[in-house]
ModelCIF file with pLDDT and N, C-alpha, C, O atoms, coordinates in Angstrom:
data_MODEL
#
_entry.id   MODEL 
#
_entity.id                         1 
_entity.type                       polymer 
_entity.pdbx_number_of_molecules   1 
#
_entity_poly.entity_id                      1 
_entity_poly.type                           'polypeptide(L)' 
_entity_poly.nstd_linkage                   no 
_entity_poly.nstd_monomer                   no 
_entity_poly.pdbx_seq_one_letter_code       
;(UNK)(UNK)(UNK)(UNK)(UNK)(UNK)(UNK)(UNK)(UNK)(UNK)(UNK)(UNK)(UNK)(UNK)(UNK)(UNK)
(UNK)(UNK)(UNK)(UNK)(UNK)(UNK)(UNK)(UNK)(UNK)(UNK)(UNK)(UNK)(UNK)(UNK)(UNK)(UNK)
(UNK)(UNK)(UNK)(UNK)(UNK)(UNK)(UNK)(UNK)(UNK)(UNK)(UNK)(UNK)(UNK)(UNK)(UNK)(UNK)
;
_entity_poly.pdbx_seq_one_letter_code_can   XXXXXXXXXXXXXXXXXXXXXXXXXXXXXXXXXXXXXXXXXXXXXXXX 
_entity_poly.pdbx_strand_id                 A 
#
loop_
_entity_poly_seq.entity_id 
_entity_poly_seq.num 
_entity_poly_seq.mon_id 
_entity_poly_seq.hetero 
1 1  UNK n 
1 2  UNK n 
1 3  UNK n 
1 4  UNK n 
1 5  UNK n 
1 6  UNK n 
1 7  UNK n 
1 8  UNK n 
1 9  UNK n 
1 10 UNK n 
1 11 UNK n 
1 12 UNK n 
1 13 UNK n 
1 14 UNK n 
1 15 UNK n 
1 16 UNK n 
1 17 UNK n 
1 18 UNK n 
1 19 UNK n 
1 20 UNK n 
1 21 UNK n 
1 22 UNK n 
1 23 UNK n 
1 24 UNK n 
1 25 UNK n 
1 26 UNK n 
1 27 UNK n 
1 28 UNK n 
1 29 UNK n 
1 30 UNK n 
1 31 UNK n 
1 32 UNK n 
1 33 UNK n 
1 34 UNK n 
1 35 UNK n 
1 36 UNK n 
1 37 UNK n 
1 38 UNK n 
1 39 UNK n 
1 40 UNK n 
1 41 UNK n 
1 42 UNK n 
1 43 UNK n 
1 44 UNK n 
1 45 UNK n 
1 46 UNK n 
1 47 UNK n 
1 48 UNK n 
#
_struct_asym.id          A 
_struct_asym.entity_id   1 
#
loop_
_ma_qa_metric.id 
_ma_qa_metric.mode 
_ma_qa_metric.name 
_ma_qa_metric.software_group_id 
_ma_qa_metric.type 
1 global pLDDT . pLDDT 
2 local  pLDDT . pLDDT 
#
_ma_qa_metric_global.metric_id      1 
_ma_qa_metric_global.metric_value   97.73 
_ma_qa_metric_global.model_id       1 
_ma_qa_metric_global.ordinal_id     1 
#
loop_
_ma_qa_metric_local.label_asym_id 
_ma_qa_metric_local.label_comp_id 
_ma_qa_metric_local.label_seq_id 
_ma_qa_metric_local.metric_id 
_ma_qa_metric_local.metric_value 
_ma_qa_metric_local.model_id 
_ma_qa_metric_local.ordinal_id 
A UNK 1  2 97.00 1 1  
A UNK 2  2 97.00 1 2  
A UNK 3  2 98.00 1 3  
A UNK 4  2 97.00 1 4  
A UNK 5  2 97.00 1 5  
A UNK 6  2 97.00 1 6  
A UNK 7  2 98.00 1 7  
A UNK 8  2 98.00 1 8  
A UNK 9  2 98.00 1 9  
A UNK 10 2 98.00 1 10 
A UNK 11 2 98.00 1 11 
A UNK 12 2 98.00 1 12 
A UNK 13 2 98.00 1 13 
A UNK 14 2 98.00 1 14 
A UNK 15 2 98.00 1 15 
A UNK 16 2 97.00 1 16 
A UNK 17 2 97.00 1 17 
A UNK 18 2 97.00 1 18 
A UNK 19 2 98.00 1 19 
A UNK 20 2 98.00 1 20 
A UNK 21 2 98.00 1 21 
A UNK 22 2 98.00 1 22 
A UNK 23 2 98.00 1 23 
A UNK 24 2 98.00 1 24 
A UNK 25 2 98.00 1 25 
A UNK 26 2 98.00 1 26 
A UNK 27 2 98.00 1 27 
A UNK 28 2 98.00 1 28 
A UNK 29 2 98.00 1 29 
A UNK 30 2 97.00 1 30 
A UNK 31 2 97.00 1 31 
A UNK 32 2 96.00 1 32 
A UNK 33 2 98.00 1 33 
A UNK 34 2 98.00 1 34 
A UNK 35 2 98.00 1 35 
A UNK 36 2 98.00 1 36 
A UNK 37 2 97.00 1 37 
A UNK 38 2 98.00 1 38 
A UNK 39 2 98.00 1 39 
A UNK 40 2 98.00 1 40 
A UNK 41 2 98.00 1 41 
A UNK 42 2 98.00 1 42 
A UNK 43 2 98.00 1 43 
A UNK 44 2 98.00 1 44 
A UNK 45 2 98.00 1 45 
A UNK 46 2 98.00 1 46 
A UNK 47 2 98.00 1 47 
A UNK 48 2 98.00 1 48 
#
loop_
_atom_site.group_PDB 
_atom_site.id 
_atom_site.type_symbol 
_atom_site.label_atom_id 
_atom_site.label_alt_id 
_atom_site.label_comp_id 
_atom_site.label_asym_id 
_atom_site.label_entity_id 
_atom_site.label_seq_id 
_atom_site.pdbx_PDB_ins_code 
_atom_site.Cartn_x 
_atom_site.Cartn_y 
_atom_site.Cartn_z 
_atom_site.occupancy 
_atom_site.B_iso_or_equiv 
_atom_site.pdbx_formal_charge 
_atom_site.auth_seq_id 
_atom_site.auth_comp_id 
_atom_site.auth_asym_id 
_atom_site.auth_atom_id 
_atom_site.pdbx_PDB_model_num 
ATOM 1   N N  . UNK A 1 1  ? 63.787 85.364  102.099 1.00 97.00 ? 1  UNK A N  1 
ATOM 2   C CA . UNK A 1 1  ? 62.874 84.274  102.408 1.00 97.00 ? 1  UNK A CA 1 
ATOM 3   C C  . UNK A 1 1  ? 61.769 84.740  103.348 1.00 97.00 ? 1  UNK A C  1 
ATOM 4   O O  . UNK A 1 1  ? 60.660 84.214  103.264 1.00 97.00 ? 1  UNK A O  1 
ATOM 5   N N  . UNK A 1 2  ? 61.997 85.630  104.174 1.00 97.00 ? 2  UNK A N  1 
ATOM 6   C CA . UNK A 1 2  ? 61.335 85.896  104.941 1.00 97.00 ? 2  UNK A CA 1 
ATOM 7   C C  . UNK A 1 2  ? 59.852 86.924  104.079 1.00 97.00 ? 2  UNK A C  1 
ATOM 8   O O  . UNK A 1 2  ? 58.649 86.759  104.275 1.00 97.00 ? 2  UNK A O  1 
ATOM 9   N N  . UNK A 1 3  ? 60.472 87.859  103.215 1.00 98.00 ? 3  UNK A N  1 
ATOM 10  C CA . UNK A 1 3  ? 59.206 88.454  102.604 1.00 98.00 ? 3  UNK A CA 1 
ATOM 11  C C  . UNK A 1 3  ? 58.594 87.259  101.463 1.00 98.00 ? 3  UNK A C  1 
ATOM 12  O O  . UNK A 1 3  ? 57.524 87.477  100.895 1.00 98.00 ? 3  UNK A O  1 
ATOM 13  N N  . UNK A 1 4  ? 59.311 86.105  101.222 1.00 97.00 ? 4  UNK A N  1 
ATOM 14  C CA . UNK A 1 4  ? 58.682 85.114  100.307 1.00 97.00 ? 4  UNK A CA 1 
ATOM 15  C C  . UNK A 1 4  ? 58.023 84.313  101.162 1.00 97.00 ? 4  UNK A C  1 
ATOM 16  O O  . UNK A 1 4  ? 57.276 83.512  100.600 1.00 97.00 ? 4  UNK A O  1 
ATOM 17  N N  . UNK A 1 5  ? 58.057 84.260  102.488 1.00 97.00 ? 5  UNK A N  1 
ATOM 18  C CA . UNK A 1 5  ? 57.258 83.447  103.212 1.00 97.00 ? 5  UNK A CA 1 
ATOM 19  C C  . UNK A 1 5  ? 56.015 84.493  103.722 1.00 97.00 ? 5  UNK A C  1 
ATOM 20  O O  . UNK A 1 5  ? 55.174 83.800  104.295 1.00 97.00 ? 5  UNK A O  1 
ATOM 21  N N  . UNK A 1 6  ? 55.689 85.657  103.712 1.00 97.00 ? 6  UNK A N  1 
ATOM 22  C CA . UNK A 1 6  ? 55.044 86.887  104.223 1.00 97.00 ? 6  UNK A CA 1 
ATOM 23  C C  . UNK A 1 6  ? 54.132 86.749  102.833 1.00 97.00 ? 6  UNK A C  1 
ATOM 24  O O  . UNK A 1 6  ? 53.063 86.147  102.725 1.00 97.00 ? 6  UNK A O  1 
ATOM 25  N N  . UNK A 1 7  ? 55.081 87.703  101.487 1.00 98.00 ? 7  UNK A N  1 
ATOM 26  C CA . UNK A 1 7  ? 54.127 88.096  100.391 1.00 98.00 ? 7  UNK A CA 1 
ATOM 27  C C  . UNK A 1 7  ? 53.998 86.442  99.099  1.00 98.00 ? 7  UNK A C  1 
ATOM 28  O O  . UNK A 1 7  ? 53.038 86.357  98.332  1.00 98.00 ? 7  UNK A O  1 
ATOM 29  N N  . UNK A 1 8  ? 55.030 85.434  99.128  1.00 98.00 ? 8  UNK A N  1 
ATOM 30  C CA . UNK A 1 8  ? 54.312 84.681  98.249  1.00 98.00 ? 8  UNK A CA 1 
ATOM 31  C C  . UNK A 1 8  ? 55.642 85.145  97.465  1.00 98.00 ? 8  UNK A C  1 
ATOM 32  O O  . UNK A 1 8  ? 56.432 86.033  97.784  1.00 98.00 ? 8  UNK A O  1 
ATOM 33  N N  . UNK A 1 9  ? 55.664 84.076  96.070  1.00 98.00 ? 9  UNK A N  1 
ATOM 34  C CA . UNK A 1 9  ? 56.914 84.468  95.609  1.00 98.00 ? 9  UNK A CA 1 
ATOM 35  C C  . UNK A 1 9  ? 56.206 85.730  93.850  1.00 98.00 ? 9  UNK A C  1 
ATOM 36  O O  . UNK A 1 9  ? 56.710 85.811  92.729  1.00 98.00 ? 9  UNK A O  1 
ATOM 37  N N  . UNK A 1 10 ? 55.238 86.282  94.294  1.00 98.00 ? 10 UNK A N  1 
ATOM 38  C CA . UNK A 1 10 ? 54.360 87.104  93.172  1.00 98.00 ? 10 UNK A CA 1 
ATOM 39  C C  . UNK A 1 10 ? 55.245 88.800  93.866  1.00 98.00 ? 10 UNK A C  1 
ATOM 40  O O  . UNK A 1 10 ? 55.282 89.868  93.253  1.00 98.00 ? 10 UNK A O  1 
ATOM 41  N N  . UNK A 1 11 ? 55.906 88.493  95.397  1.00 98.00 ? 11 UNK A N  1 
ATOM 42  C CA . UNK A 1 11 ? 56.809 89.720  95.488  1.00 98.00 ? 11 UNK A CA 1 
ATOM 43  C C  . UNK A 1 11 ? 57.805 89.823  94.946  1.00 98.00 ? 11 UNK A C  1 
ATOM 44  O O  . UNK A 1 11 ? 58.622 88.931  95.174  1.00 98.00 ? 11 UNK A O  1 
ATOM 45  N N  . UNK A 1 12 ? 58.183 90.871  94.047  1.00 98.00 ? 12 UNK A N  1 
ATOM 46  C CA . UNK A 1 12 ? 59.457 91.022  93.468  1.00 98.00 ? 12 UNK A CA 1 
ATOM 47  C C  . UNK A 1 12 ? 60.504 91.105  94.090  1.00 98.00 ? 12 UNK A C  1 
ATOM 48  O O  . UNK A 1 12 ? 61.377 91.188  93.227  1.00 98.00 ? 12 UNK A O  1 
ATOM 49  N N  . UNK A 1 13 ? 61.027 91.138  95.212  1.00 98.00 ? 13 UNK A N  1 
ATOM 50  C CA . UNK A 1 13 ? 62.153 91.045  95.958  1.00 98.00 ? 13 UNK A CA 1 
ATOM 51  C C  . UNK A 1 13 ? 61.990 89.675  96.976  1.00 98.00 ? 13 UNK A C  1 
ATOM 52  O O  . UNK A 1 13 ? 62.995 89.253  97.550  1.00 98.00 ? 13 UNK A O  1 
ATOM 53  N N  . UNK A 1 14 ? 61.222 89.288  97.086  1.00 98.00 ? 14 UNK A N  1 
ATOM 54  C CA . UNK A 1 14 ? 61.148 87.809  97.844  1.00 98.00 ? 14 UNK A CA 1 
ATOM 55  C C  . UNK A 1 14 ? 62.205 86.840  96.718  1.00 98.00 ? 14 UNK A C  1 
ATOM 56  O O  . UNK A 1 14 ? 62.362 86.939  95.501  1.00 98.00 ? 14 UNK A O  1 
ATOM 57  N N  . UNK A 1 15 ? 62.724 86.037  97.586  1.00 98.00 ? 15 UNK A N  1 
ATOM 58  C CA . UNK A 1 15 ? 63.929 85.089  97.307  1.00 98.00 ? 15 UNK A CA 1 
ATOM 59  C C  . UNK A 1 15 ? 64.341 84.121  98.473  1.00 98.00 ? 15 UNK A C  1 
ATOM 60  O O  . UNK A 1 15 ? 63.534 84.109  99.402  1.00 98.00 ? 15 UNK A O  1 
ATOM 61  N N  . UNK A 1 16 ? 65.674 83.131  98.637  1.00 97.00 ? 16 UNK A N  1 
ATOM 62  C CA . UNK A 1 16 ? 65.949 82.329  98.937  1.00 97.00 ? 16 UNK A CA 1 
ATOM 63  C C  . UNK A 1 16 ? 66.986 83.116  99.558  1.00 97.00 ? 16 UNK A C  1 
ATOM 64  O O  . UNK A 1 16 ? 67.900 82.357  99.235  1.00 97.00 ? 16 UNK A O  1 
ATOM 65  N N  . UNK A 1 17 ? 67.703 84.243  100.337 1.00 97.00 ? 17 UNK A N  1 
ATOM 66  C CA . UNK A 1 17 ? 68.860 84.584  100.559 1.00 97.00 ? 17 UNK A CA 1 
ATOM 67  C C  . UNK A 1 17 ? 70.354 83.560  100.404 1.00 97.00 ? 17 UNK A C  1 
ATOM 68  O O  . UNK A 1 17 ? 71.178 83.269  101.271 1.00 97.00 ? 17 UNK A O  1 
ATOM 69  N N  . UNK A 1 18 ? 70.297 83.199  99.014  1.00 97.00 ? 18 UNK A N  1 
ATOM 70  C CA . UNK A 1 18 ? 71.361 82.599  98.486  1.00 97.00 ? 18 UNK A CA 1 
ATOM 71  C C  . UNK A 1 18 ? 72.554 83.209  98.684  1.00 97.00 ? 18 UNK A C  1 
ATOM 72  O O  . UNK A 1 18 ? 73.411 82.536  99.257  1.00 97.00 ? 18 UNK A O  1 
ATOM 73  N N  . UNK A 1 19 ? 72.859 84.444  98.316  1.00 98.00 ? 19 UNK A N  1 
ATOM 74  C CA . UNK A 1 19 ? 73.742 85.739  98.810  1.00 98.00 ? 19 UNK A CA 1 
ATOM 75  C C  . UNK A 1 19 ? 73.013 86.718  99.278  1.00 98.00 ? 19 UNK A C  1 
ATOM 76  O O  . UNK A 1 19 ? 71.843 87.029  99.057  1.00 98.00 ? 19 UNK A O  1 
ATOM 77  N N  . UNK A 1 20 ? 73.812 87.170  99.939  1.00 98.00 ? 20 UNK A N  1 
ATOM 78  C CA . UNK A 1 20 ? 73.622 88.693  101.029 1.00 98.00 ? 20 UNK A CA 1 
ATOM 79  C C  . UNK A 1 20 ? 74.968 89.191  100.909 1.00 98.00 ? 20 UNK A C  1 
ATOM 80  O O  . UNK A 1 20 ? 76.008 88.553  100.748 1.00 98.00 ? 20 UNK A O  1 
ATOM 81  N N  . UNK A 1 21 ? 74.742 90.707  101.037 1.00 98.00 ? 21 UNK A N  1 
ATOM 82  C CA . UNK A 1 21 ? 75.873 91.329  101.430 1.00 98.00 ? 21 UNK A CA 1 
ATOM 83  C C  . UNK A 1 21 ? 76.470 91.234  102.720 1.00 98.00 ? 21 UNK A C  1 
ATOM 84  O O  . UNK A 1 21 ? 75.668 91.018  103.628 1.00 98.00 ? 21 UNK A O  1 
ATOM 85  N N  . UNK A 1 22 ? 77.742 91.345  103.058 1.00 98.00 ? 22 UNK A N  1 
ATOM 86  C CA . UNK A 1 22 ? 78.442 91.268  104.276 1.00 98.00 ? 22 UNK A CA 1 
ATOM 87  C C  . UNK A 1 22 ? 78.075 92.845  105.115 1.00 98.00 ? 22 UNK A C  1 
ATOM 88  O O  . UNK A 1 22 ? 77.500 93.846  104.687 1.00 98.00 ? 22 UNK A O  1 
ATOM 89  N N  . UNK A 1 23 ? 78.487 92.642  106.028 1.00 98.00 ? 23 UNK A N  1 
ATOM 90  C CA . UNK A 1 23 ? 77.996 93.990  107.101 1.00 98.00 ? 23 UNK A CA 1 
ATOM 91  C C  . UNK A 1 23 ? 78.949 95.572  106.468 1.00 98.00 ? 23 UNK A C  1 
ATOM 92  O O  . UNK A 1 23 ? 78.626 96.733  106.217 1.00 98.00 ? 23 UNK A O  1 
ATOM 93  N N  . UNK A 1 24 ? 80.179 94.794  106.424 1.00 98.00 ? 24 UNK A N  1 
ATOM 94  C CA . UNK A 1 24 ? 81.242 95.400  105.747 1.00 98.00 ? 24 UNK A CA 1 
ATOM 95  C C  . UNK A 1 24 ? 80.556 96.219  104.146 1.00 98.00 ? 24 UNK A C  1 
ATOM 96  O O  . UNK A 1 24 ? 80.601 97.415  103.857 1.00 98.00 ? 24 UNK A O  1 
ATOM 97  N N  . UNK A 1 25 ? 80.050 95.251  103.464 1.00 98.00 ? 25 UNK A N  1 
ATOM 98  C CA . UNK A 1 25 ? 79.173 96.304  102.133 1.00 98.00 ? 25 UNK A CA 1 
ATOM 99  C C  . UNK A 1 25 ? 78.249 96.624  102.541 1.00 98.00 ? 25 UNK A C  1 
ATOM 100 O O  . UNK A 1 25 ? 77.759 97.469  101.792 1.00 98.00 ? 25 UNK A O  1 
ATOM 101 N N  . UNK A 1 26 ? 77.647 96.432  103.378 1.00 98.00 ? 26 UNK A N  1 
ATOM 102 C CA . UNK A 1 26 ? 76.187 97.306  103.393 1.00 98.00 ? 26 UNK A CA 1 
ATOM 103 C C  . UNK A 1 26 ? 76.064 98.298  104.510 1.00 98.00 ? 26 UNK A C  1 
ATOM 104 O O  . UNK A 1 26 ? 75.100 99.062  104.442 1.00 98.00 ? 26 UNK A O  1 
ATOM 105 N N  . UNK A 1 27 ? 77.066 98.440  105.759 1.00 98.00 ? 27 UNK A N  1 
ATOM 106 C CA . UNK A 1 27 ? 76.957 99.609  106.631 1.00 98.00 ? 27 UNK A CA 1 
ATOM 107 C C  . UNK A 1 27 ? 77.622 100.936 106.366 1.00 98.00 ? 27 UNK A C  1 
ATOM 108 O O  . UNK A 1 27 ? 78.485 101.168 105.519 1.00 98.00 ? 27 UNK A O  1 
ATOM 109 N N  . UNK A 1 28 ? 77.184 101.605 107.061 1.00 98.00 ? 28 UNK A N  1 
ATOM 110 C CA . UNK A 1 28 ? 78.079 103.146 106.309 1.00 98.00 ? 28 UNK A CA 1 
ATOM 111 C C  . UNK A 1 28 ? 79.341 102.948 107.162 1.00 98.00 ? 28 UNK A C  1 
ATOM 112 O O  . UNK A 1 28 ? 79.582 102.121 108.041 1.00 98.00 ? 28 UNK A O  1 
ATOM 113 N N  . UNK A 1 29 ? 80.116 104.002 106.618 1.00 98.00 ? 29 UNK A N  1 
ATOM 114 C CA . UNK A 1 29 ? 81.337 104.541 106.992 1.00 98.00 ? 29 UNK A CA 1 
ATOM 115 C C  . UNK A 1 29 ? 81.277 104.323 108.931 1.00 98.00 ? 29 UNK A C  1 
ATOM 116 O O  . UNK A 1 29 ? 81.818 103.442 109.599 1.00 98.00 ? 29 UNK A O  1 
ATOM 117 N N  . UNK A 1 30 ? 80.486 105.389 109.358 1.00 97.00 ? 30 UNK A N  1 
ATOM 118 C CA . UNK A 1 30 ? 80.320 105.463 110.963 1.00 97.00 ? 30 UNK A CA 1 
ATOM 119 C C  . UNK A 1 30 ? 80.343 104.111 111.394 1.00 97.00 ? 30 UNK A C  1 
ATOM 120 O O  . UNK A 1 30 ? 81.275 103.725 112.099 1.00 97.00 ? 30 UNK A O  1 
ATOM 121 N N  . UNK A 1 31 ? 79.376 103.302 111.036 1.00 97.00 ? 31 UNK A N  1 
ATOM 122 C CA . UNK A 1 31 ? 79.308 101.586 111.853 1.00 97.00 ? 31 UNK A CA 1 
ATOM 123 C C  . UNK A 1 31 ? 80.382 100.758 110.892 1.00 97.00 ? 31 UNK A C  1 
ATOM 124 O O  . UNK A 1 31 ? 79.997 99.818  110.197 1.00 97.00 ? 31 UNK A O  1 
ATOM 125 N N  . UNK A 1 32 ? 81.344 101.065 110.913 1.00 96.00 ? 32 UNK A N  1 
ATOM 126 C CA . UNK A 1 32 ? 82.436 100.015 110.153 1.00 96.00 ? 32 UNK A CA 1 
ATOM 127 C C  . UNK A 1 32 ? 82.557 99.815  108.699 1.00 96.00 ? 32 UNK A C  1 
ATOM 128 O O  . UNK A 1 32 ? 83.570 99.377  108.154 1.00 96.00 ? 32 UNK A O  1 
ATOM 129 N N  . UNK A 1 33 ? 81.422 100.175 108.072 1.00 98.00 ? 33 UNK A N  1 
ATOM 130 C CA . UNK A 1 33 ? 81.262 99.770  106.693 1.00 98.00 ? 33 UNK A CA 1 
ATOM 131 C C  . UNK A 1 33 ? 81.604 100.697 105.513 1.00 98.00 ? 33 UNK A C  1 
ATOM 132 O O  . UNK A 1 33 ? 82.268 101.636 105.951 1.00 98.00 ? 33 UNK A O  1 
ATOM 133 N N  . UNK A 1 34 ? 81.388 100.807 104.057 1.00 98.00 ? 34 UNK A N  1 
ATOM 134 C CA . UNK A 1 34 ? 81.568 101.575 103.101 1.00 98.00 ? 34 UNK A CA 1 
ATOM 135 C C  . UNK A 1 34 ? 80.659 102.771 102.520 1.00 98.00 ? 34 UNK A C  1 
ATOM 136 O O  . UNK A 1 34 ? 81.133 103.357 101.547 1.00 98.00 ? 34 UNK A O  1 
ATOM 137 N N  . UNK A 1 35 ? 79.383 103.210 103.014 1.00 98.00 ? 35 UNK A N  1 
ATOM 138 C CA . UNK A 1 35 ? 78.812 103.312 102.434 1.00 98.00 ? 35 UNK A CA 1 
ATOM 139 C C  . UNK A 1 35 ? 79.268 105.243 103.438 1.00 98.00 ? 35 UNK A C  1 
ATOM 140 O O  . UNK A 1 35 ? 79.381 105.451 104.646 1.00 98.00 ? 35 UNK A O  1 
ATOM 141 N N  . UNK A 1 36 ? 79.384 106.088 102.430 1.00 98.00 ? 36 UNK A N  1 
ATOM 142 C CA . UNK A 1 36 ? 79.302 107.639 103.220 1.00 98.00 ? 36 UNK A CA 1 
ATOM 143 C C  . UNK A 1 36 ? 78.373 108.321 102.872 1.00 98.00 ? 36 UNK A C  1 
ATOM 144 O O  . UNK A 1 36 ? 78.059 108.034 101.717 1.00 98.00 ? 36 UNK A O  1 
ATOM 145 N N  . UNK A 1 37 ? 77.538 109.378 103.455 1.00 97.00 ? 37 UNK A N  1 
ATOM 146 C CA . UNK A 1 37 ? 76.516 110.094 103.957 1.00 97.00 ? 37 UNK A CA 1 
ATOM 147 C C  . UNK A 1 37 ? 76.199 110.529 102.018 1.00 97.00 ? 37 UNK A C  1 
ATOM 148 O O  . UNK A 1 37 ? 77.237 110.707 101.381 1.00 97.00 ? 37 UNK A O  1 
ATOM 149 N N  . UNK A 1 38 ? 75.185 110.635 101.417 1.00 98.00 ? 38 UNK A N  1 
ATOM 150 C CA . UNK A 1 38 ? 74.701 111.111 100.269 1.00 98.00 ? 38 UNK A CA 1 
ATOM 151 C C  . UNK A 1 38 ? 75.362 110.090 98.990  1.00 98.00 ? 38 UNK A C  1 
ATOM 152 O O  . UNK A 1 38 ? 75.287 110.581 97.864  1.00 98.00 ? 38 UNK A O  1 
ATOM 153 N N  . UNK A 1 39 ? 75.878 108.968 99.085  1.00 98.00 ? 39 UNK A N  1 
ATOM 154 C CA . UNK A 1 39 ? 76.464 108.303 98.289  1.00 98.00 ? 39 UNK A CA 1 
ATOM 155 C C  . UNK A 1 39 ? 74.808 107.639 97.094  1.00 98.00 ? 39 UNK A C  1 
ATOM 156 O O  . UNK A 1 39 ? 74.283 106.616 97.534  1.00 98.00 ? 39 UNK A O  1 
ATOM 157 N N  . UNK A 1 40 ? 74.423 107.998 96.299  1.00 98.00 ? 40 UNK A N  1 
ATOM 158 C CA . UNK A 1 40 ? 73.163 107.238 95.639  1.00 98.00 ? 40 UNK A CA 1 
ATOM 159 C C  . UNK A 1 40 ? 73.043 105.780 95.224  1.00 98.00 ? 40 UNK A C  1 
ATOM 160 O O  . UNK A 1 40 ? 72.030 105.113 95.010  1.00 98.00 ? 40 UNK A O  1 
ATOM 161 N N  . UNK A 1 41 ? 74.426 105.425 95.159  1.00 98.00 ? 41 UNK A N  1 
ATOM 162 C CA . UNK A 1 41 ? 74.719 103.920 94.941  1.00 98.00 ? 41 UNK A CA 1 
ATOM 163 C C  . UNK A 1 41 ? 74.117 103.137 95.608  1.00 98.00 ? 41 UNK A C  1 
ATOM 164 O O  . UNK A 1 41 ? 73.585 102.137 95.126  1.00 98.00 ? 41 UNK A O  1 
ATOM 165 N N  . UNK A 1 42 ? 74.086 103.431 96.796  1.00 98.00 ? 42 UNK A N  1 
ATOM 166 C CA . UNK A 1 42 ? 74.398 102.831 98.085  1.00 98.00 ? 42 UNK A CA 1 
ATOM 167 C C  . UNK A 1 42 ? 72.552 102.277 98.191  1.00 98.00 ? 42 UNK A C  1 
ATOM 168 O O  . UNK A 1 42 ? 72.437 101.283 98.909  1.00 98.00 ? 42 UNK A O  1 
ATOM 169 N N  . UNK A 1 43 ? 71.646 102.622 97.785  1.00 98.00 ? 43 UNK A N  1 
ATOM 170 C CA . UNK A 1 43 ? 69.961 102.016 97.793  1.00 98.00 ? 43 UNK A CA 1 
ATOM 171 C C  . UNK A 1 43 ? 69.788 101.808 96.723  1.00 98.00 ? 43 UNK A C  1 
ATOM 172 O O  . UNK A 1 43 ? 68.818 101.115 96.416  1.00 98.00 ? 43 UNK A O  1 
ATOM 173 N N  . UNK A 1 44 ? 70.582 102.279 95.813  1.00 98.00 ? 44 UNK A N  1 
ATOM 174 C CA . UNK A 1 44 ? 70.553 101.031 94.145  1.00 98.00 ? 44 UNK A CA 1 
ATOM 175 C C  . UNK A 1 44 ? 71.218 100.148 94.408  1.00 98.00 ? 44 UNK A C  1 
ATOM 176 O O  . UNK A 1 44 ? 70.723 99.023  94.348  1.00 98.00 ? 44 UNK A O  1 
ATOM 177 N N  . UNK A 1 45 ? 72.150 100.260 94.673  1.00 98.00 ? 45 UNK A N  1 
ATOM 178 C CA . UNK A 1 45 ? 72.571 98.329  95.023  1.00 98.00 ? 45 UNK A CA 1 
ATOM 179 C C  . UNK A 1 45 ? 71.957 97.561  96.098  1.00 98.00 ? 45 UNK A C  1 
ATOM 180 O O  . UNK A 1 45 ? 71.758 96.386  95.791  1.00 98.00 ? 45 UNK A O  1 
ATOM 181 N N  . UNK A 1 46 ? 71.687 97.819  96.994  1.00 98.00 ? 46 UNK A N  1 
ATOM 182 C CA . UNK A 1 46 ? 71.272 97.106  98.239  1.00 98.00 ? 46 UNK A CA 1 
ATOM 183 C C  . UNK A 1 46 ? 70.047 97.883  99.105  1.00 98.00 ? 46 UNK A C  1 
ATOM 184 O O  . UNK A 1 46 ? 69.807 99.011  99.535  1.00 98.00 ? 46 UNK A O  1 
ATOM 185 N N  . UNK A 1 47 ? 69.214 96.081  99.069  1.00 98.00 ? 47 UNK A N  1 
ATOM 186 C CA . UNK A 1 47 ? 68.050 96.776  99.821  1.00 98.00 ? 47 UNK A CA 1 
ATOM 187 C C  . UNK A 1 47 ? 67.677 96.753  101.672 1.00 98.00 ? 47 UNK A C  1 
ATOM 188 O O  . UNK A 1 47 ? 67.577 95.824  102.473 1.00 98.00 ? 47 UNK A O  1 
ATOM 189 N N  . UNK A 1 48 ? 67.583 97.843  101.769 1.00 98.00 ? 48 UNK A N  1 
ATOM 190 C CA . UNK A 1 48 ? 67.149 98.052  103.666 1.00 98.00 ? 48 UNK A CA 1 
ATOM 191 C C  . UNK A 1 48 ? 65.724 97.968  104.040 1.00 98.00 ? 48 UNK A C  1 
ATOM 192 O O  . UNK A 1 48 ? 65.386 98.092  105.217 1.00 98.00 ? 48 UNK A O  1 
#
């Protein structure tokens, strides 16, 4: 919402944050979460 309130909804990632990932899926390994060092998944699924 925040880049749909910035760019307009003509940005392709602007939305309503209906879902989000939990901290747990989206932090790496070191800060609590799943994600380990060179994993490629990890910025195809979810954006930073």
């Amino acid at each position: 919402r925040a880049v749909q309130n910035t760019f307009g909804d003509g940005c392709y990632y602007s939305g309503y944050d209906k879902i989000v990932p939990t901290i747990h899926a989206y932090e790496t390994v070191a800060n609590g979460g799943i994600w380990e060092d060179g994993d490629i998944r990890r910025n195809e699924s979810i954006r930073y």
